[in-house]
Protein backbone atom coordinates (compact mmCIF):
# COMPACT_ATOMS: atom_id res chain seq x y z
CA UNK A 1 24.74 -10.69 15.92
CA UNK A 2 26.91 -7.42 16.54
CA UNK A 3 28.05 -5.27 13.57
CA UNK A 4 31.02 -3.75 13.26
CA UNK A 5 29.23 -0.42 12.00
CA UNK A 6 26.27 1.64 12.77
CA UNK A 7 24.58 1.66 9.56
CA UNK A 8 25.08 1.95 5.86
CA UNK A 9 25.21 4.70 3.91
CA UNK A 10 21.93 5.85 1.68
CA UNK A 11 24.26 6.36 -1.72
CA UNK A 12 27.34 4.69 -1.41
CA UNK A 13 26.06 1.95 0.70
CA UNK A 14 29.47 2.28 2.62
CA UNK A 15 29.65 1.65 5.84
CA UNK A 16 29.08 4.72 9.03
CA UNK A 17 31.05 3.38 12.11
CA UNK A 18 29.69 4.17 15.51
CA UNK A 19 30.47 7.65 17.29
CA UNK A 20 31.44 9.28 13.83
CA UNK A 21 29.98 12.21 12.24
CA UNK A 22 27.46 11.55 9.09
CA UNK A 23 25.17 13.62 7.35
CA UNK A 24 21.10 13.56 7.19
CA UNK A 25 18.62 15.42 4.66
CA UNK A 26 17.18 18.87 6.31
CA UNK A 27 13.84 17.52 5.14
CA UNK A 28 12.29 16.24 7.55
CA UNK A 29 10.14 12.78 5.41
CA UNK A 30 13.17 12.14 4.16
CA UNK A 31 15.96 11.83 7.56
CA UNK A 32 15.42 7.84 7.78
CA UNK A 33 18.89 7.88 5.24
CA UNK A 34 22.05 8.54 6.69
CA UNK A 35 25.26 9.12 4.22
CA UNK A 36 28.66 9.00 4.95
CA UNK A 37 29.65 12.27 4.10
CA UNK A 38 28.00 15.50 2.05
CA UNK A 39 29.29 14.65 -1.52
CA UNK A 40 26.75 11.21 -0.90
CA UNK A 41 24.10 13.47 0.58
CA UNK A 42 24.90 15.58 -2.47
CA UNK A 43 24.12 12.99 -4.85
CA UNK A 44 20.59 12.14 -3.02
CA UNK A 45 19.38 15.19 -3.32
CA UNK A 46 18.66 15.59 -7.04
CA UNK A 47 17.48 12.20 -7.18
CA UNK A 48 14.59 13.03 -4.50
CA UNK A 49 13.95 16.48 -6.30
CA UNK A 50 14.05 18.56 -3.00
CA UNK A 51 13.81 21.90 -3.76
CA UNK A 52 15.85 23.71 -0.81
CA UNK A 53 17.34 21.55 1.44
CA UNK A 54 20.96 20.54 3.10
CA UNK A 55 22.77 18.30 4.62
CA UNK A 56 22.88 18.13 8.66
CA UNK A 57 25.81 16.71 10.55
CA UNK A 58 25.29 14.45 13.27
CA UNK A 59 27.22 11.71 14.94
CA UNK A 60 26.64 8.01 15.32
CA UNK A 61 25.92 6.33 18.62
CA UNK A 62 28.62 5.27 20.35
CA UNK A 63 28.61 0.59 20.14
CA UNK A 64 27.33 0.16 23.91
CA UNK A 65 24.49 3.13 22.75
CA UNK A 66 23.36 1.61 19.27
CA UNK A 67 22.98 -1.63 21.44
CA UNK A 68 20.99 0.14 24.18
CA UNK A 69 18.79 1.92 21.86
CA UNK A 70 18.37 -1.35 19.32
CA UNK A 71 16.89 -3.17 22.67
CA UNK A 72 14.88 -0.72 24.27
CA UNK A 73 13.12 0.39 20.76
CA UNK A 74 9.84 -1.07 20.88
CA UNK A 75 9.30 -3.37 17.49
CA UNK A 76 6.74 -1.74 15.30
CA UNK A 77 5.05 -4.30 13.58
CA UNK A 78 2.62 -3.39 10.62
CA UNK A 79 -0.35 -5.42 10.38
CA UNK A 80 -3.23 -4.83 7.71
CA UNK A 81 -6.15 -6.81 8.08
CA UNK A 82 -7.53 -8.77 5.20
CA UNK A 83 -10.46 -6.71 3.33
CA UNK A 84 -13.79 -8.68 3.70
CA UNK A 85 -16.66 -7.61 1.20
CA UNK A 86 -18.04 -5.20 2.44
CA UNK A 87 -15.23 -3.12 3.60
CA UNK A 88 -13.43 -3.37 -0.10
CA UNK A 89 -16.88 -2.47 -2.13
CA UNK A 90 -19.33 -0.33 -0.84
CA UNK A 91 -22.94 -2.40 -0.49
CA UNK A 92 -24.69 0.71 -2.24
CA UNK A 93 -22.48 1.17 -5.08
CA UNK A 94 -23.72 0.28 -8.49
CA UNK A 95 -22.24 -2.83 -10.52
CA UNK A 96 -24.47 -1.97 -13.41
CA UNK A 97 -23.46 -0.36 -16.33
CA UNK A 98 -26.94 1.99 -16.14
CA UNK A 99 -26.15 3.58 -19.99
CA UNK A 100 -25.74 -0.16 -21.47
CA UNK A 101 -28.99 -1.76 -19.39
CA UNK A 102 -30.63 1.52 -20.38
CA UNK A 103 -30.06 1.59 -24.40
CA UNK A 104 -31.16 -2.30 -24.36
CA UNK A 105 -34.25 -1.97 -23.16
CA UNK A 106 -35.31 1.43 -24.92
CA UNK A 107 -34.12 -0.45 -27.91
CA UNK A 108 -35.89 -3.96 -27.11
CA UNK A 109 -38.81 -2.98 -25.45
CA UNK A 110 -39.18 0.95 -26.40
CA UNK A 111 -39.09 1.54 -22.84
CA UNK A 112 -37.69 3.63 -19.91
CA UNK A 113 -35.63 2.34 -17.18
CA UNK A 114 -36.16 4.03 -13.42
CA UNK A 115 -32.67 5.28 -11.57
CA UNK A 116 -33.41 2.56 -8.59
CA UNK A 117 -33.65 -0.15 -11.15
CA UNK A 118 -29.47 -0.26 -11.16
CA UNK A 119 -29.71 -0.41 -6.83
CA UNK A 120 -32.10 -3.69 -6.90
CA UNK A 121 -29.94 -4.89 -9.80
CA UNK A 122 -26.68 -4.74 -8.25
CA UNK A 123 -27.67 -6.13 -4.46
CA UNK A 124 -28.97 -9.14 -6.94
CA UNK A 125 -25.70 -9.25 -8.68
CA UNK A 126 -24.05 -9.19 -5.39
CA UNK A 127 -26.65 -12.03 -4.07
CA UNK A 128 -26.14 -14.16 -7.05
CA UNK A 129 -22.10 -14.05 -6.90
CA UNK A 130 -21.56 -14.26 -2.90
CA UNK A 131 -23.26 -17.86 -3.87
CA UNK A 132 -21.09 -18.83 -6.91
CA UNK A 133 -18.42 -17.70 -4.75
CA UNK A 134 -19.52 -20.66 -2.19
CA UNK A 135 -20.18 -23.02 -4.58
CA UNK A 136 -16.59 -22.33 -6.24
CA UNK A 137 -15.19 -22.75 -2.65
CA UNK A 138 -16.81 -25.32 -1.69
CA UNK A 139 -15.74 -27.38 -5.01
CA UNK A 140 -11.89 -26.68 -4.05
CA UNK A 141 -11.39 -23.40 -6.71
CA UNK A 142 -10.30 -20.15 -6.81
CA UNK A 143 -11.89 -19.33 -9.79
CA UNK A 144 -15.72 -18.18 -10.01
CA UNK A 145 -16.76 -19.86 -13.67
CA UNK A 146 -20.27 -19.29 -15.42
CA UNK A 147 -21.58 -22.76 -13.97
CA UNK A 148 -21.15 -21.55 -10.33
CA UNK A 149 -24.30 -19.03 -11.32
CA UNK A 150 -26.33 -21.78 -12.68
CA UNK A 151 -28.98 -23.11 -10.07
C-alpha cells in the first residue's frame, strides 16, 4: 500500500509530502517527530519542556527513496521474554515481615528471634506456594486460594 505522503506531522498531524522541507527537534531523544513547519515544532517544544533547543530543517525522501529505504530497513522486532520465578523475585530475598514475626513471639513466648530465622522462613514460604501454585493449575485456576496450601 503506497501513500501519497512521507509521514505525518508530530502536532498538526498534517501530512509532509516526499522531497519537501520539514523541521526536526535539535535534541537528539527526541528527532523520531517530524513537523510540517516551525510554528508545529514551536508548539512541541513547551510541551516536552526542552530547555534550549530548535528546530532543524531537513527534506523528505524523494517517493522511489522512502520506498527504497522502507524495504531495505531491517524490521526491529521487540521481544521480552516472559519472567519465570526466579528471574522476577530474587531466591534470597525475604517474604517475611521480620518486625511482625519478631513482636509475636517476644510477646507469646518471651523470646528472641535469630536474623536467619526470616531466610529458612521465606525458602518455606516459597516451597509451600510453588505447590499451591500446581495444585491451582492443575485444578484449571488462576487463582491460588487458602485450600491449595492445605495438604
Amino acid at each position: 500500500m503506497e501513500t501519497a505522503y512521507w509521514r505525518k506531522c508530530g502536532s498538526c498531524k498534517k501530512d509532509i509530502g516526499f522531497n519537501v522541507i520539514y523541521q526536526v527537534c535539535s535534541v537528539s531523544s527526541c528527532q523520531k517527530h517530524a513537523f510540517c513547519s516551525v510554528n508545529c515544532w514551536d508548539l512541541h517544544n513547551p510541551i516536552m519542556n526542552h530547555k534550549s533547543s530548535w528546530a532543524e530543517e531537513r527534506r523528505s525522501p524523494r517517493g522511489e527513496e522512502a520506498v527504497l529505504e522502507a524495504s531495505e530497513a531491517p524490521r526491529r522486532i521487540i521481544v521480552t521474554p516472559k519472567q519465570t520465578i526466579s528471574e522476577s523475585h530474587e531466591s534470597n530475598e525475604v517474604l517475611i515481615v521480620a518486625s511482625k514475626l519478631k513482636q509475636y513471639i517476644k510477646d507469646k513466648y518471651d523470646m528472641n528471634t535469630a536474623a536467619s530465622v526470616m531466610d529458612s522462613l521465606s525458602r518455606n514460604v516459597r516451597r509451600m506456594t510453588d505447590r499451591a501454585a500446581e495444585k491451582a493449575k492443575s485444578e484449571g485456576r488462576k487463582t491460588i486460594m487458602d485450600r491449595d496450601f492445605e495438604s
